[in-house]
C-alpha atoms as a PDB file:
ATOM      1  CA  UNK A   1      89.614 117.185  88.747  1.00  0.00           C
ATOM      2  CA  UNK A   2      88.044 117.371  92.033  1.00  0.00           C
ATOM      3  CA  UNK A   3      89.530 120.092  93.594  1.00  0.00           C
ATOM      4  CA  UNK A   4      87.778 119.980  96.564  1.00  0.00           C
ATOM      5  CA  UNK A   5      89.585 116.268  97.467  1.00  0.00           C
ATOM      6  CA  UNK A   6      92.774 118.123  96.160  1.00  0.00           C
ATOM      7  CA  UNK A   7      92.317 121.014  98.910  1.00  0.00           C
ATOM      8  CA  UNK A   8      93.379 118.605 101.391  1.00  0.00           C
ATOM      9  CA  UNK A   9      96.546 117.592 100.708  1.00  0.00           C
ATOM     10  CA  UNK A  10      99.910 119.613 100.802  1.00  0.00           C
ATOM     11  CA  UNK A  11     102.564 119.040  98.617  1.00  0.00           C
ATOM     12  CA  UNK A  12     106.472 119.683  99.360  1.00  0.00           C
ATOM     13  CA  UNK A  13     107.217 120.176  96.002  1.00  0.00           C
ATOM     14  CA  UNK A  14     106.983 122.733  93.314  1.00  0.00           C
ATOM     15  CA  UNK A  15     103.541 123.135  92.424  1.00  0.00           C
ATOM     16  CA  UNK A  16     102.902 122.281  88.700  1.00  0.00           C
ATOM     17  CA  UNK A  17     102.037 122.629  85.841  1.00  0.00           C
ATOM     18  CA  UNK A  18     106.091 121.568  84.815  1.00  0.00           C
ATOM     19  CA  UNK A  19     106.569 122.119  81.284  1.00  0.00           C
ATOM     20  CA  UNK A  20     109.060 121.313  78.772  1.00  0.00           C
ATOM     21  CA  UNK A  21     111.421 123.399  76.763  1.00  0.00           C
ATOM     22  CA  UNK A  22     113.494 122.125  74.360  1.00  0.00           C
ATOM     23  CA  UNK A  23     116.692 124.806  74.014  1.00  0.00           C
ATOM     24  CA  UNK A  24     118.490 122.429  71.335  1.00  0.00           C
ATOM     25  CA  UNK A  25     121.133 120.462  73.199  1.00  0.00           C
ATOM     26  CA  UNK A  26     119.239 120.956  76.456  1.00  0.00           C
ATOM     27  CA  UNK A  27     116.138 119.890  77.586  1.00  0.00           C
ATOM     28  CA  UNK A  28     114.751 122.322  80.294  1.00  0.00           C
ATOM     29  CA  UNK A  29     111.723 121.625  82.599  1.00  0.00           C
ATOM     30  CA  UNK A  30     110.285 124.533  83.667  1.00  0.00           C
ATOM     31  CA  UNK A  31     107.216 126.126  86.192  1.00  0.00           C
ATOM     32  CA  UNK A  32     106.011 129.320  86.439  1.00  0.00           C
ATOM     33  CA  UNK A  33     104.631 128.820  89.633  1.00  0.00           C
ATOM     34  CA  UNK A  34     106.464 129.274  92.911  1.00  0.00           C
ATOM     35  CA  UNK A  35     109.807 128.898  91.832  1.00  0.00           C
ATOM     36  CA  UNK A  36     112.043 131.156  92.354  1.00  0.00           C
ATOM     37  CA  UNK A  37     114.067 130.689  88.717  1.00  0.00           C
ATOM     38  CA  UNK A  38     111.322 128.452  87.113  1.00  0.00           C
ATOM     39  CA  UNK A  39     113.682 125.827  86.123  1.00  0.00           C
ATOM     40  CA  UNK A  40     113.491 123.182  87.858  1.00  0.00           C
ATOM     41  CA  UNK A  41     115.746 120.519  85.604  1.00  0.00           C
ATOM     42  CA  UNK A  42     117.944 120.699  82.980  1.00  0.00           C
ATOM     43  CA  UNK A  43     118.662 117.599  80.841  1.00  0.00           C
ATOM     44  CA  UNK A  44     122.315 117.826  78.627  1.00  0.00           C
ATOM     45  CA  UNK A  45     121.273 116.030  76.044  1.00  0.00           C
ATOM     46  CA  UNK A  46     118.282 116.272  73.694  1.00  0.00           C
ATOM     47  CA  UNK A  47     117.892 112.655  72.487  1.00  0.00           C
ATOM     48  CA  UNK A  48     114.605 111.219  72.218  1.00  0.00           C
ATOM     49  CA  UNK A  49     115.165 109.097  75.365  1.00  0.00           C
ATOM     50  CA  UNK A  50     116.052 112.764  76.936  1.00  0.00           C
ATOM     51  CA  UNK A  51     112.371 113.458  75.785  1.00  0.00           C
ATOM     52  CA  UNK A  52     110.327 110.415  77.126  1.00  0.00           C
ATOM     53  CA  UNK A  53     112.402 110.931  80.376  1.00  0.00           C
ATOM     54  CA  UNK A  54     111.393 115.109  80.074  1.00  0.00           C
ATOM     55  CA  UNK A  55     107.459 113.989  79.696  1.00  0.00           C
ATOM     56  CA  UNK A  56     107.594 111.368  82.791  1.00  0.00           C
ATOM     57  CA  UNK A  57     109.177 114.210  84.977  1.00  0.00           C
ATOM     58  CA  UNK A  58     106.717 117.296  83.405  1.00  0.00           C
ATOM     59  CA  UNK A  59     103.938 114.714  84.480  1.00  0.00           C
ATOM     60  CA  UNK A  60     104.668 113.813  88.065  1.00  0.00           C
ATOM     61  CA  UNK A  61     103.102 116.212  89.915  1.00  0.00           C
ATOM     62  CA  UNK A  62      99.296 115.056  88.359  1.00  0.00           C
ATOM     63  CA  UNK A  63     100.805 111.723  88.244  1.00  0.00           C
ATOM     64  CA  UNK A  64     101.054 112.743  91.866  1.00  0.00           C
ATOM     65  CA  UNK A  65      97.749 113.819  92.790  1.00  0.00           C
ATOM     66  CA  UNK A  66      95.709 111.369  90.214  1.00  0.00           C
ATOM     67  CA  UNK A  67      97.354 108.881  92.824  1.00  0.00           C
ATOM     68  CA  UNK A  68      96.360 110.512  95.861  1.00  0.00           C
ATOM     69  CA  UNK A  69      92.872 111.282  94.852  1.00  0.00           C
ATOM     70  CA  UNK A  70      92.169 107.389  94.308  1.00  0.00           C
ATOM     71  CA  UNK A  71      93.291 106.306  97.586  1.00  0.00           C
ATOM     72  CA  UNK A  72      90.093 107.125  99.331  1.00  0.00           C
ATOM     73  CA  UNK A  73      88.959 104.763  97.060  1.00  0.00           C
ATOM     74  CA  UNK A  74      90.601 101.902  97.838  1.00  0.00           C
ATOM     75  CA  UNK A  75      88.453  98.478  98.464  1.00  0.00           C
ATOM     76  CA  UNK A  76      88.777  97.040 101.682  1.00  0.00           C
ATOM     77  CA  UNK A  77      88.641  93.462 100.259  1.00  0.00           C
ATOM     78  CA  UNK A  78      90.573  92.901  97.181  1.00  0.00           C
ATOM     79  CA  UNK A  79      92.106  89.713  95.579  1.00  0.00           C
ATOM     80  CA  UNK A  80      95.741  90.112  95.589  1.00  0.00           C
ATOM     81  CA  UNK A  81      95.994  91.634  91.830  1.00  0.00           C
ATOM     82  CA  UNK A  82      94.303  94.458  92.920  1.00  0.00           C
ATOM     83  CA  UNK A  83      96.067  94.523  96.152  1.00  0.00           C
ATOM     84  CA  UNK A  84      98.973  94.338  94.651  1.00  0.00           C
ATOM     85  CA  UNK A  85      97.648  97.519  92.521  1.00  0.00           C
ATOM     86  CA  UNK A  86      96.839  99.737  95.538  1.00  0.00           C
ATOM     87  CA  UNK A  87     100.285  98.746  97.261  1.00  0.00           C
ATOM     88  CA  UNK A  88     102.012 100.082  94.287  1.00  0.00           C
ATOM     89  CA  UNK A  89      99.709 102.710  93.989  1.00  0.00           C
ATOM     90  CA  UNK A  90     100.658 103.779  97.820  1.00  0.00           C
ATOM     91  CA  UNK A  91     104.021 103.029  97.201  1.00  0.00           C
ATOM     92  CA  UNK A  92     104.981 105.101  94.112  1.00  0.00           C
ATOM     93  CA  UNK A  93     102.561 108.047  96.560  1.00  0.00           C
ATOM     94  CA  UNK A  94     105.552 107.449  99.823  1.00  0.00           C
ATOM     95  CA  UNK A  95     108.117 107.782  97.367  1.00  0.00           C
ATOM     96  CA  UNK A  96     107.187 111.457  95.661  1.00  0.00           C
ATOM     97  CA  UNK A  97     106.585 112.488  99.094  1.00  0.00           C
ATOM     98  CA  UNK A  98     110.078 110.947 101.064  1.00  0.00           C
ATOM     99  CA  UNK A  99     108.188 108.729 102.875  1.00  0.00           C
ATOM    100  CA  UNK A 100     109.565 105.975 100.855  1.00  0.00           C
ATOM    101  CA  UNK A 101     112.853 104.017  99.442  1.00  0.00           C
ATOM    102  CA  UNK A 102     113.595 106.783  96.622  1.00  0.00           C
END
């Protein structure tokens, strides 16, 4: 990662890496950064859809910044496919941050 593009930006949430433990018939995402209990989720129900959903939310904070750290990159001319792309991109980026519909 380039950390010195990721110096820039704040975040408003809890600073990863999230990670997943699996108590049995709880699912428990966890940091043991700045939060004050560490959990930050706990899913009632252990299914593998419980899992998958676990994974996507233990991911979004690099989901997060992988998004961030490609806007600079962003074409100014672009056929709308990849326009489409970046507006998603930008998009998804308003919505992890409340700037967005949620």
């Amino acid at each position: 990662m380039n950390h010195k593009l990721n110096e820039t930006m704040t975040h408003t949430h809890t600073h990863g890496p999230w990670h997943i433990t699996d108590e049995g018939s709880q699912i428990v995402i966890q940091t043991f950064s700045d939060h004050p209990t560490g959990t930050l989720a706990r899913m009632y129900r252990a299914d593998e859809l419980a899992h998958s959903d676990a994974r996507l939310i233990s991911a979004a904070p690099e989901l997060l910044e992988a998004l961030q750290m490609l806007m600079p990159q962003e074409p100014q001319e672009a056929d709308s496919y990849d326009r489409a792309m970046w507006d998603n991109a930008r998009a998804a980026i308003e919505k992890a941050t409340g700037k967005g519909e949620a």
